[in-house]
C-alpha atoms as a PDB file:
ATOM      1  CA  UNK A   1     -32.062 -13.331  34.422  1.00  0.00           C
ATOM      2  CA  UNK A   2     -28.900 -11.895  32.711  1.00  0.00           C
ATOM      3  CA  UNK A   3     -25.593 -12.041  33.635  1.00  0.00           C
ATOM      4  CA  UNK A   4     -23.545  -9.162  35.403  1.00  0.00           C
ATOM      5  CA  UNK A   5     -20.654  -8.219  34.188  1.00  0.00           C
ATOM      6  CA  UNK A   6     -17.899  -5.872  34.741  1.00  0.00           C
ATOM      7  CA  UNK A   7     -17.878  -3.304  32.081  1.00  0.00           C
ATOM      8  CA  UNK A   8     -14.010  -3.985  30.717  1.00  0.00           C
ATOM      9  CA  UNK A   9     -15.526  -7.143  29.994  1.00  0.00           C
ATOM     10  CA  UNK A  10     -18.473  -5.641  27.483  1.00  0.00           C
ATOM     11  CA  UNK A  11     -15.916  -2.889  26.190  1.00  0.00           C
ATOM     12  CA  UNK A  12     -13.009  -5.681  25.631  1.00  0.00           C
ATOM     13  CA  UNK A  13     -15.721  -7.855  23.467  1.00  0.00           C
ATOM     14  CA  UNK A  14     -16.744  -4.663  21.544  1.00  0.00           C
ATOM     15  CA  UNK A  15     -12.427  -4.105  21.122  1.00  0.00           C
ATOM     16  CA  UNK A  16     -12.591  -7.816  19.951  1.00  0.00           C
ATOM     17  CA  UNK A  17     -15.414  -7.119  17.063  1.00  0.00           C
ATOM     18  CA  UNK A  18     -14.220  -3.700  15.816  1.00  0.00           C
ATOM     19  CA  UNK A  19     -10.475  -3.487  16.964  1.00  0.00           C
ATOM     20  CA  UNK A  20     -11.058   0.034  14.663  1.00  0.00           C
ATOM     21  CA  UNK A  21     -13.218   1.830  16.835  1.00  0.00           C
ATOM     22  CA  UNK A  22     -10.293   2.702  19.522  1.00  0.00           C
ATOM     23  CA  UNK A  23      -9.499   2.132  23.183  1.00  0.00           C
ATOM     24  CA  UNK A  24     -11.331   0.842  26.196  1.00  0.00           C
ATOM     25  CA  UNK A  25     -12.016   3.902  28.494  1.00  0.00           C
ATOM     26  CA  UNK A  26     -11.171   6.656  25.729  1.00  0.00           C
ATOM     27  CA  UNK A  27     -13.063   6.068  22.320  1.00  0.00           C
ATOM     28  CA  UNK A  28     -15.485   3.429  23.765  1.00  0.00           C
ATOM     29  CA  UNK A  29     -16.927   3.937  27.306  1.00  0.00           C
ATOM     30  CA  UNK A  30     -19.294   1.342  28.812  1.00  0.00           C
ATOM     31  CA  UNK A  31     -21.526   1.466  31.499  1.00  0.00           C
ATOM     32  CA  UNK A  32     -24.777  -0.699  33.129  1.00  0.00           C
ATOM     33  CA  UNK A  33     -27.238   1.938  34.171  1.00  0.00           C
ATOM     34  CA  UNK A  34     -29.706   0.056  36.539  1.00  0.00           C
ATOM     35  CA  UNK A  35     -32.645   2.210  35.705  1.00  0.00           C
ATOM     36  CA  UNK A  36     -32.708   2.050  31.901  1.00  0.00           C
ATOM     37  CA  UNK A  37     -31.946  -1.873  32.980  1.00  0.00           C
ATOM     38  CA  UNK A  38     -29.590  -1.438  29.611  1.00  0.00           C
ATOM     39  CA  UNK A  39     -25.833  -1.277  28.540  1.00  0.00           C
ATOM     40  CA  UNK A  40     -24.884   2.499  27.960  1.00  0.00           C
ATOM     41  CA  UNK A  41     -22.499   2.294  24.716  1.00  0.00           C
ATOM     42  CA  UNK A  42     -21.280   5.577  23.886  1.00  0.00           C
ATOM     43  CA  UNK A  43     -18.279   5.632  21.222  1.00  0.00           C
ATOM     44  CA  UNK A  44     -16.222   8.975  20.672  1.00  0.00           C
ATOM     45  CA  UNK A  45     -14.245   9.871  17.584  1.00  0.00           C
ATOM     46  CA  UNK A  46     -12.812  13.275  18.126  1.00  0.00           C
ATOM     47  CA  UNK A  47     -15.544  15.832  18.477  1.00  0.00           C
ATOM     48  CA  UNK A  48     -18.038  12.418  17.192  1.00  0.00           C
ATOM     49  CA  UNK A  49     -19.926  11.066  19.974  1.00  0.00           C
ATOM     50  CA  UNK A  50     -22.765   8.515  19.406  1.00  0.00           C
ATOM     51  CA  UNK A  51     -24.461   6.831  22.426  1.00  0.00           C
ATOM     52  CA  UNK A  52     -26.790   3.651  22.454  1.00  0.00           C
ATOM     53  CA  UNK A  53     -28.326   1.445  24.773  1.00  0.00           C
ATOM     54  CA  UNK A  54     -28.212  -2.520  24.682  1.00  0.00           C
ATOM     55  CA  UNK A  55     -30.536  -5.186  26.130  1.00  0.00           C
ATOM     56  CA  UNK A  56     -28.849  -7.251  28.810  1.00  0.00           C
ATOM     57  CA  UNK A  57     -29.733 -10.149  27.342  1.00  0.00           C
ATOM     58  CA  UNK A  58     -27.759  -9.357  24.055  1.00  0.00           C
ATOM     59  CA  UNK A  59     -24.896  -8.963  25.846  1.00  0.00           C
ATOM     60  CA  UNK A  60     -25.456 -12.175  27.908  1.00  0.00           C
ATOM     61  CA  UNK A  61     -25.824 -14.100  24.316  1.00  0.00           C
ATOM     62  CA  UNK A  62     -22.493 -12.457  23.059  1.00  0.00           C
ATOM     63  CA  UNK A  63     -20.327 -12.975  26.064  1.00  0.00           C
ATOM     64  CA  UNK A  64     -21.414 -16.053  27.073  1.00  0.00           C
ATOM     65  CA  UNK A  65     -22.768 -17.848  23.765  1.00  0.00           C
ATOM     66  CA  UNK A  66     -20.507 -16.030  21.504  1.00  0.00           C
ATOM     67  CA  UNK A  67     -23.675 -14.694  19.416  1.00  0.00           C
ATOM     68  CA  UNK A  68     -22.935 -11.251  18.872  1.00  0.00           C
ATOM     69  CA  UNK A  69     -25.606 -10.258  16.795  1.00  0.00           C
ATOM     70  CA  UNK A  70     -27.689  -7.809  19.163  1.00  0.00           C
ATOM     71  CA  UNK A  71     -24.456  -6.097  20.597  1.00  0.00           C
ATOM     72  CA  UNK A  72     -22.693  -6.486  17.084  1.00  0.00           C
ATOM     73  CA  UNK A  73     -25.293  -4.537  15.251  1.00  0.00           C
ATOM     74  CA  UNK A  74     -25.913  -1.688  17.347  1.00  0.00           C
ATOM     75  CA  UNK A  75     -21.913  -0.934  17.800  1.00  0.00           C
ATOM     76  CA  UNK A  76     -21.982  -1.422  14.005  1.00  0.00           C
ATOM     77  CA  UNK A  77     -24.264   1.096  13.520  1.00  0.00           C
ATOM     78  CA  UNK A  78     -22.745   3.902  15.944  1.00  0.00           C
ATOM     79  CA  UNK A  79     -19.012   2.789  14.129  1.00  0.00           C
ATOM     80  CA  UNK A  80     -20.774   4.040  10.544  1.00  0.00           C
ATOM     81  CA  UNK A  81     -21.134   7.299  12.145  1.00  0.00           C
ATOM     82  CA  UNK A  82     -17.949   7.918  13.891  1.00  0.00           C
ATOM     83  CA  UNK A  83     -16.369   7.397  10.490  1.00  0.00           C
END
Protein backbone atom coordinates (compact mmCIF):
# COMPACT_ATOMS: atom_id res chain seq x y z
CA UNK A 1 0.00 0.00 0.00
CA UNK A 2 1.52 3.45 -0.87
CA UNK A 3 2.39 6.09 1.16
CA UNK A 4 0.27 9.37 1.75
CA UNK A 5 1.67 12.31 1.41
CA UNK A 6 0.96 15.90 1.63
CA UNK A 7 1.08 17.41 -1.75
CA UNK A 8 4.01 20.25 -0.96
CA UNK A 9 5.85 17.23 -0.40
CA UNK A 10 5.31 15.68 -4.22
CA UNK A 11 5.47 19.37 -5.69
CA UNK A 12 8.82 20.21 -3.54
CA UNK A 13 10.47 16.79 -5.05
CA UNK A 14 9.27 17.77 -8.59
CA UNK A 15 11.00 21.66 -7.58
CA UNK A 16 14.04 19.46 -6.56
CA UNK A 17 14.31 17.57 -10.18
CA UNK A 18 13.45 20.50 -12.49
CA UNK A 19 14.13 23.70 -10.32
CA UNK A 20 13.15 25.24 -14.16
CA UNK A 21 9.70 24.42 -14.28
CA UNK A 22 8.61 27.28 -11.60
CA UNK A 23 6.92 27.55 -8.22
CA UNK A 24 5.01 25.26 -5.94
CA UNK A 25 1.29 26.37 -6.08
CA UNK A 26 1.69 28.66 -9.32
CA UNK A 27 3.50 26.83 -12.31
CA UNK A 28 3.22 23.32 -10.73
CA UNK A 29 -0.01 22.35 -8.86
CA UNK A 30 -0.33 18.91 -7.23
CA UNK A 31 -3.09 17.08 -6.10
CA UNK A 32 -4.13 13.15 -4.94
CA UNK A 33 -7.51 12.57 -6.48
CA UNK A 34 -8.89 9.43 -4.61
CA UNK A 35 -10.93 8.23 -7.50
CA UNK A 36 -8.38 8.16 -10.32
CA UNK A 37 -6.28 6.56 -7.14
CA UNK A 38 -3.38 8.81 -9.03
CA UNK A 39 -1.22 12.03 -8.51
CA UNK A 40 -2.84 14.95 -10.60
CA UNK A 41 0.40 16.86 -12.05
CA UNK A 42 -0.63 19.73 -13.96
CA UNK A 43 2.32 22.29 -14.88
CA UNK A 44 1.41 25.88 -16.30
CA UNK A 45 3.68 28.08 -18.37
CA UNK A 46 1.77 31.17 -19.22
CA UNK A 47 -1.22 30.34 -21.35
CA UNK A 48 0.74 26.38 -21.45
CA UNK A 49 -1.00 24.01 -19.34
CA UNK A 50 -0.20 20.24 -19.48
CA UNK A 51 -1.80 17.83 -16.94
CA UNK A 52 -0.78 14.12 -16.11
CA UNK A 53 -1.53 11.57 -13.76
CA UNK A 54 1.09 9.44 -11.68
CA UNK A 55 0.87 5.99 -10.04
CA UNK A 56 1.14 6.18 -6.27
CA UNK A 57 3.56 3.84 -6.18
CA UNK A 58 6.03 5.98 -8.35
CA UNK A 59 5.80 8.54 -6.12
CA UNK A 60 6.26 6.23 -3.06
CA UNK A 61 9.67 4.91 -4.90
CA UNK A 62 10.83 8.61 -5.47
CA UNK A 63 10.11 10.05 -2.10
CA UNK A 64 10.95 7.41 -0.11
CA UNK A 65 13.68 5.34 -2.18
CA UNK A 66 14.94 8.27 -4.00
CA UNK A 67 14.13 6.44 -7.49
CA UNK A 68 12.61 9.00 -9.45
CA UNK A 69 12.22 7.38 -12.57
CA UNK A 70 8.26 6.99 -12.86
CA UNK A 71 7.59 10.60 -11.46
CA UNK A 72 10.86 11.91 -13.25
CA UNK A 73 9.73 10.89 -16.66
CA UNK A 74 6.30 11.94 -16.81
CA UNK A 75 7.19 15.66 -15.36
CA UNK A 76 9.95 15.40 -18.01
CA UNK A 77 7.72 14.93 -20.57
CA UNK A 78 4.99 17.72 -19.65
CA UNK A 79 8.43 20.22 -19.03
CA UNK A 80 9.24 19.53 -23.08
CA UNK A 81 5.98 21.03 -23.73
CA UNK A 82 5.78 23.98 -21.53
CA UNK A 83 8.98 25.06 -23.24
Amino acid sequence: MPKMYQKSDVCKKIHTLFPDVGECGKDINVKYESGKKAWTIDLVKGNNRFKTHIDPEDVDKCLIGGKCFGLGFMVSQLRTYIK
